[in-house]
Protein backbone atom coordinates (compact mmCIF):
# COMPACT_ATOMS: atom_id res chain seq x y z
CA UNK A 1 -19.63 22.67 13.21
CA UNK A 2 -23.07 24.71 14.27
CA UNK A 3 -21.77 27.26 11.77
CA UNK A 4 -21.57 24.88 8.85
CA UNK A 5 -24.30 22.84 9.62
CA UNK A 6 -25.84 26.43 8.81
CA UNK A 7 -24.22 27.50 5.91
CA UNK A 8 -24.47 23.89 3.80
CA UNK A 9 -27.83 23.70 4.11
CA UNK A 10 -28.37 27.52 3.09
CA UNK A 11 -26.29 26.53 -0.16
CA UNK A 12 -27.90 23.04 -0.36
CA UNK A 13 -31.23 25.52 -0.69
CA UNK A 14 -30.02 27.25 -3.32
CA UNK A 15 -30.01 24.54 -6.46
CA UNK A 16 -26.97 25.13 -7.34
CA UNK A 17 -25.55 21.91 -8.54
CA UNK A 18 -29.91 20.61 -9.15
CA UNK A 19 -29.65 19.11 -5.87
CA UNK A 20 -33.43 17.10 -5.33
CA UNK A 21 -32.76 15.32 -2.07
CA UNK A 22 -30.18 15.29 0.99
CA UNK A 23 -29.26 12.35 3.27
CA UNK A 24 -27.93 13.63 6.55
CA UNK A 25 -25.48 10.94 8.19
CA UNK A 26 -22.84 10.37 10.88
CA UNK A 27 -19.31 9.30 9.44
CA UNK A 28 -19.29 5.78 9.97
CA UNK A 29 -22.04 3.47 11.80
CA UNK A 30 -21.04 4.09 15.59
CA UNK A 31 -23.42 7.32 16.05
CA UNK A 32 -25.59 9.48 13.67
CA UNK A 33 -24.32 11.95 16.38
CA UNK A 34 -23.14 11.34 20.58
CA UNK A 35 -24.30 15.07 21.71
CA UNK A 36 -22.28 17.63 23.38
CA UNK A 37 -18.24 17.51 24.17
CA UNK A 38 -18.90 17.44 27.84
CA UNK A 39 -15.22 17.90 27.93
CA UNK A 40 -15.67 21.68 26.53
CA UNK A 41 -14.53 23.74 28.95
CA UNK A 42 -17.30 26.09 28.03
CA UNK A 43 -20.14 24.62 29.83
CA UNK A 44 -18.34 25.11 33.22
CA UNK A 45 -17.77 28.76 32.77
CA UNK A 46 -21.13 29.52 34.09
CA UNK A 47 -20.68 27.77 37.42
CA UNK A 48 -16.89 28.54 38.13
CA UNK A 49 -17.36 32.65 37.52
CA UNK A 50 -20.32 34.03 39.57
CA UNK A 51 -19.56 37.75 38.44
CA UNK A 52 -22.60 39.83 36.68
CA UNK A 53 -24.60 36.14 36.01
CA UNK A 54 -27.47 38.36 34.54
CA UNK A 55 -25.21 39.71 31.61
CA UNK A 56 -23.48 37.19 30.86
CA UNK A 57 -26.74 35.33 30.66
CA UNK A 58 -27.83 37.88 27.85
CA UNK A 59 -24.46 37.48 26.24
CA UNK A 60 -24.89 34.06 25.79
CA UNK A 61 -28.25 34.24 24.33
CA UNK A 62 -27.67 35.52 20.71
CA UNK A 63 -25.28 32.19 20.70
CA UNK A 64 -27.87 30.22 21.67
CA UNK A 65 -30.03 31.87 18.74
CA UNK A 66 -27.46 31.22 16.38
CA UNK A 67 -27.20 27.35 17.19
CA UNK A 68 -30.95 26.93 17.08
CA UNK A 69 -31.09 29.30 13.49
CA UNK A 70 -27.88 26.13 11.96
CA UNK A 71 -30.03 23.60 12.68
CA UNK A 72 -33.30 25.44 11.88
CA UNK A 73 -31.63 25.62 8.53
CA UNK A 74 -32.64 22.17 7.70
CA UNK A 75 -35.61 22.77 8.19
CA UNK A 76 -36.02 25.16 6.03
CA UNK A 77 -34.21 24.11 3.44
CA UNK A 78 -36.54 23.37 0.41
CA UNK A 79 -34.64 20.35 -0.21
CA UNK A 80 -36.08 17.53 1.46
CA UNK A 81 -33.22 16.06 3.49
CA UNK A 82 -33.71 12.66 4.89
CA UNK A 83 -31.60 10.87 8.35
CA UNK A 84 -30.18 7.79 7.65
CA UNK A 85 -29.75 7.16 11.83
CA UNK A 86 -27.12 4.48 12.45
CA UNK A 87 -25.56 4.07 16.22
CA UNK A 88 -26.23 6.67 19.14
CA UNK A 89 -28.30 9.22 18.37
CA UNK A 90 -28.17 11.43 21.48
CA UNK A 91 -28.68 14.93 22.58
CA UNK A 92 -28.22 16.80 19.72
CA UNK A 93 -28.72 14.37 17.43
CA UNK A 94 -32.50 14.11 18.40
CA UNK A 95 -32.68 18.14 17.59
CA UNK A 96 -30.95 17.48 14.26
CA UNK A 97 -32.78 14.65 13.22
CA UNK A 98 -36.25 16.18 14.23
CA UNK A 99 -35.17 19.30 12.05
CA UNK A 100 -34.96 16.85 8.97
CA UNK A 101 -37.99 15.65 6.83
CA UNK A 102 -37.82 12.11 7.42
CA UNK A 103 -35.97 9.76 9.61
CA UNK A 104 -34.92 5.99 9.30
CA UNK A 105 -32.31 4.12 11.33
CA UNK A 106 -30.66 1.08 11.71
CA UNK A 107 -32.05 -1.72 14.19
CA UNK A 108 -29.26 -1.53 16.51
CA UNK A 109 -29.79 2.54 16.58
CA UNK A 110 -30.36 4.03 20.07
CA UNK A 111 -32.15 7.37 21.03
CA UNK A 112 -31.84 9.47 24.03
CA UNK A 113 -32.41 13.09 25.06
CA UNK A 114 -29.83 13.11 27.37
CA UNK A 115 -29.54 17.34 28.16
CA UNK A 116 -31.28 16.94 31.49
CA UNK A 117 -28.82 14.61 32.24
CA UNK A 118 -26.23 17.25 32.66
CA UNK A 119 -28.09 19.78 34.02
CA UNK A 120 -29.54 21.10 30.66
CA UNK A 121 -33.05 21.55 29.00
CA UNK A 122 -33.00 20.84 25.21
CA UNK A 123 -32.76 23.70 23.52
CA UNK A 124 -31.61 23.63 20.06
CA UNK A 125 -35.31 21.97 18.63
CA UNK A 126 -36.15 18.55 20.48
CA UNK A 127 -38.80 20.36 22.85
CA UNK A 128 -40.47 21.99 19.90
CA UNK A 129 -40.28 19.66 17.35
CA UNK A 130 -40.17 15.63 18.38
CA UNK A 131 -43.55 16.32 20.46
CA UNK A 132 -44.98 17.21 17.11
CA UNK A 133 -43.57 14.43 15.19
CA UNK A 134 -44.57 11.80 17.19
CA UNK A 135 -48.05 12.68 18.48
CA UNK A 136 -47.37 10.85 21.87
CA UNK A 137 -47.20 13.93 25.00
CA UNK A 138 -47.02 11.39 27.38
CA UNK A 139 -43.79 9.11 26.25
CA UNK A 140 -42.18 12.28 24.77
CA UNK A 141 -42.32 13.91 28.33
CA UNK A 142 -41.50 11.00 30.23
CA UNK A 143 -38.30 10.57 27.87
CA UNK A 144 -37.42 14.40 27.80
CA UNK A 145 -37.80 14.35 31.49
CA UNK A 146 -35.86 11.08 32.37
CA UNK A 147 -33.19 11.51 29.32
CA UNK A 148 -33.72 7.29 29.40
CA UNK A 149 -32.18 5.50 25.76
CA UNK A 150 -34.68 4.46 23.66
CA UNK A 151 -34.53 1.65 21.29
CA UNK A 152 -34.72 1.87 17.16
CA UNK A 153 -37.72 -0.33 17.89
CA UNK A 154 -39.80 2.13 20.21
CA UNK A 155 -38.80 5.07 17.40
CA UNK A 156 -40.48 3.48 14.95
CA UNK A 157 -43.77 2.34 17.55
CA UNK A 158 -43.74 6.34 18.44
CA UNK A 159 -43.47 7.50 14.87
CA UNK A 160 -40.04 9.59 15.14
CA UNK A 161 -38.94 6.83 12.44
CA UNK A 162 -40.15 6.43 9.47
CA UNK A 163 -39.26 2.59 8.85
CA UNK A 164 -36.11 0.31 10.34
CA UNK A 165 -33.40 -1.00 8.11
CA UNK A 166 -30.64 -3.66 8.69
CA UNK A 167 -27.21 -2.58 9.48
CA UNK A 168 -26.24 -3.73 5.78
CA UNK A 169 -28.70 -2.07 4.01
CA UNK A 170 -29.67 0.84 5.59
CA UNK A 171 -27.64 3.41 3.20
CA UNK A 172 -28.91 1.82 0.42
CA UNK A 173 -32.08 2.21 1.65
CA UNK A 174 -32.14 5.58 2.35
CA UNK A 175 -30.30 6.49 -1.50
CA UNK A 176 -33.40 4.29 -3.05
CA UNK A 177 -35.70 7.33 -1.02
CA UNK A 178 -33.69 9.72 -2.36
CA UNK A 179 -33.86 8.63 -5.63
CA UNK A 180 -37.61 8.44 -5.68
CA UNK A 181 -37.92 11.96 -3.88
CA UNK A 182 -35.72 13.01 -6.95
CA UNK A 183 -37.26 11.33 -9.63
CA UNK A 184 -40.76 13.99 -8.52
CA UNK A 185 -40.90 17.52 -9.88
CA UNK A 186 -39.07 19.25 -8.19
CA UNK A 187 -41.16 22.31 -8.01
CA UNK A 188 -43.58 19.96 -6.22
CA UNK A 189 -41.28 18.80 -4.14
CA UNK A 190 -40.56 22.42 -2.60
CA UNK A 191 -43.72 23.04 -2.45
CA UNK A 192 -45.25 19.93 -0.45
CA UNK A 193 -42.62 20.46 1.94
CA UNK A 194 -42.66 24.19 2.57
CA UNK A 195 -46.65 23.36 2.68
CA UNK A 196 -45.82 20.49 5.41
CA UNK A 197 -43.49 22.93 7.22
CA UNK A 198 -46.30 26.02 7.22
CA UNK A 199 -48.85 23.70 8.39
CA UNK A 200 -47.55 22.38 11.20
CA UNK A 201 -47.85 25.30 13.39
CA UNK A 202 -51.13 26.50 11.93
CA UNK A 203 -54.55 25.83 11.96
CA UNK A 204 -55.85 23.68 8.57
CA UNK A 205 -57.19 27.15 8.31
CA UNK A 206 -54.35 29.22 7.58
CA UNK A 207 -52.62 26.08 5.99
CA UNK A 208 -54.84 25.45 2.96
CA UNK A 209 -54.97 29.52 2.38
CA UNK A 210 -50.99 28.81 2.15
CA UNK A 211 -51.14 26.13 -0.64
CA UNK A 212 -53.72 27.79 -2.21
CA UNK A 213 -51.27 31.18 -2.53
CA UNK A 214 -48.55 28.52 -3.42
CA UNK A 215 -50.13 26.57 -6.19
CA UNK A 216 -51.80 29.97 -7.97
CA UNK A 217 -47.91 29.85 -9.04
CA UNK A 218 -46.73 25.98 -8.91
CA UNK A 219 -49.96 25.66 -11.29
CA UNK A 220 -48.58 27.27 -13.72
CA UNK A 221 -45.52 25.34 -14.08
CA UNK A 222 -44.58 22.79 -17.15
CA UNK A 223 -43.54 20.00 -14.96
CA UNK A 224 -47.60 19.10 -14.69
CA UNK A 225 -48.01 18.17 -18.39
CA UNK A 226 -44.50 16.92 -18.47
CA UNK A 227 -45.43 14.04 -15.99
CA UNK A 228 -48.94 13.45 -17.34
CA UNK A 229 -47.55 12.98 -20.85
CA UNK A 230 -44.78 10.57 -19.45
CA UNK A 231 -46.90 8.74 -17.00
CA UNK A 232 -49.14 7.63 -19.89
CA UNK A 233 -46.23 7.13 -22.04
CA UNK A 234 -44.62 4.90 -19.13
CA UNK A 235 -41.83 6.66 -19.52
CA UNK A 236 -39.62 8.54 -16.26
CA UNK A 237 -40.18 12.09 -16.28
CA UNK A 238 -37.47 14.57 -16.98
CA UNK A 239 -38.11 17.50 -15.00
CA UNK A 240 -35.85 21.13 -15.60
CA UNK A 241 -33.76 22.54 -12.63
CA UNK A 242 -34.23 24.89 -11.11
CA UNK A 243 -31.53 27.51 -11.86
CA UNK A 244 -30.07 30.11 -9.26
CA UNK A 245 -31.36 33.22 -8.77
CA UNK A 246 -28.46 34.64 -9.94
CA UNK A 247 -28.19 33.05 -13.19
CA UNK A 248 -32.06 33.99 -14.09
């Protein structure tokens, strides 16, 4: 699953099929995602084999590397990929969905980082990412620190979602986003996220040297007259694809 995770979103980056948005879901409406098996045998190995702890500890890293890269992939994806949250959201789920670009969920959704729970610290983006999101040290400690649920209601007060939806309409909700995240140039639309993305971690600084470097080439595309001429003419834009690199 960490694997493909990885590898669709890599693709999904690519334009092959003139993808413009992503909506990231659970199957069904009982959990965007419940966490870790804690039935995998895996997570035991540690504590039933006390042989040569400090290799196997360095073993186990790259794997560890390679989960956080799958969901890092999301991230960095220049399609923006929204999280239509319905159910549990726990564990992992918070490290997905904080990889993603924007986040809505269902009233009845629940949230919890629940790794400490089970011995664990987060590790796969929650610790590095939902602070960031949210803005709000405090509550984000006190919830990474007590793995306590929180409701749909407190997600949106804290900013992790963007707006709450009813059970009924929540998928239609989040396809009307992706439609209007679509409906935008795409070249844009690559570019205010991997703007967003730079940012983040930067000082406003280093981020508005980045867009400038950016739009010295986005500037020069077609789609800015294309939507200037239709905007006046009231018309929807038609935008090109962008084709694969291979094809060019």
């Amino acid at each position: 699953m960490w694997r493909e995770i990885g590898e669709v979103f890599s693709l999904l980056g690519r334009m092959e099929d003139d993808c413009r948005a992503i909506i990231l879901t659970g199957a069904g409406t009982a959990a965007f995602s419940s966490g870790i098996d804690i039935s995998d045998p895996s997570l035991m190995m540690v504590s039933l084999d006390r042989d040569d702890i400090a290799r196997k500890g360095l073993a186990f890293m790259p794997k560890i590397l390679d989960m956080q890269r799958c969901f890092t992939a999301i991230e960095e994806c220049p399609i923006p990929v929204i999280a239509v949250i319905q159910g549990s959201c726990i564990g992992a789920g918070i490290d997905m969905a904080s990889a993603c670009d924007i986040r809505i969920c269902t009233k009845t959704a629940q949230f919890a980082v629940r790794e400490v729970k089970i011995g664990l610290a987060a590790d796969v983006g929650t610790l590095q990412r939902f602070p960031k999101i949210t803005g709000n040290d405090s509550r984000i400690r006190e919830l990474c620190l007590t793995g306590e649920l929180f409701s749909a209601q407190e997600a949106l007060e804290i900013g992790f979602v963007s707006r709450v939806c009813s059970n009924d309409s929540i998928m239609n909700d989040g396809v009307k986003l992706a439609k209007a995240i679509a409906a935008n140039s795409p070249v844009a639309v690559m570019g205010t996220k991997k703007s967003l993305v730079y940012s983040r971690d930067r000082s406003v600084a280093d981020g508005l040297n980045h867009v400038a470097t950016q739009n010295a080439l986005l500037l020069m595309s077609n789609d800015i007259p294309t939507a200037i001429i239709s905007s006046k003419q009231k018309k929807t834009a038609k935008f090109l694809r962008i084709p694969e690199f291979s094809k060019l």
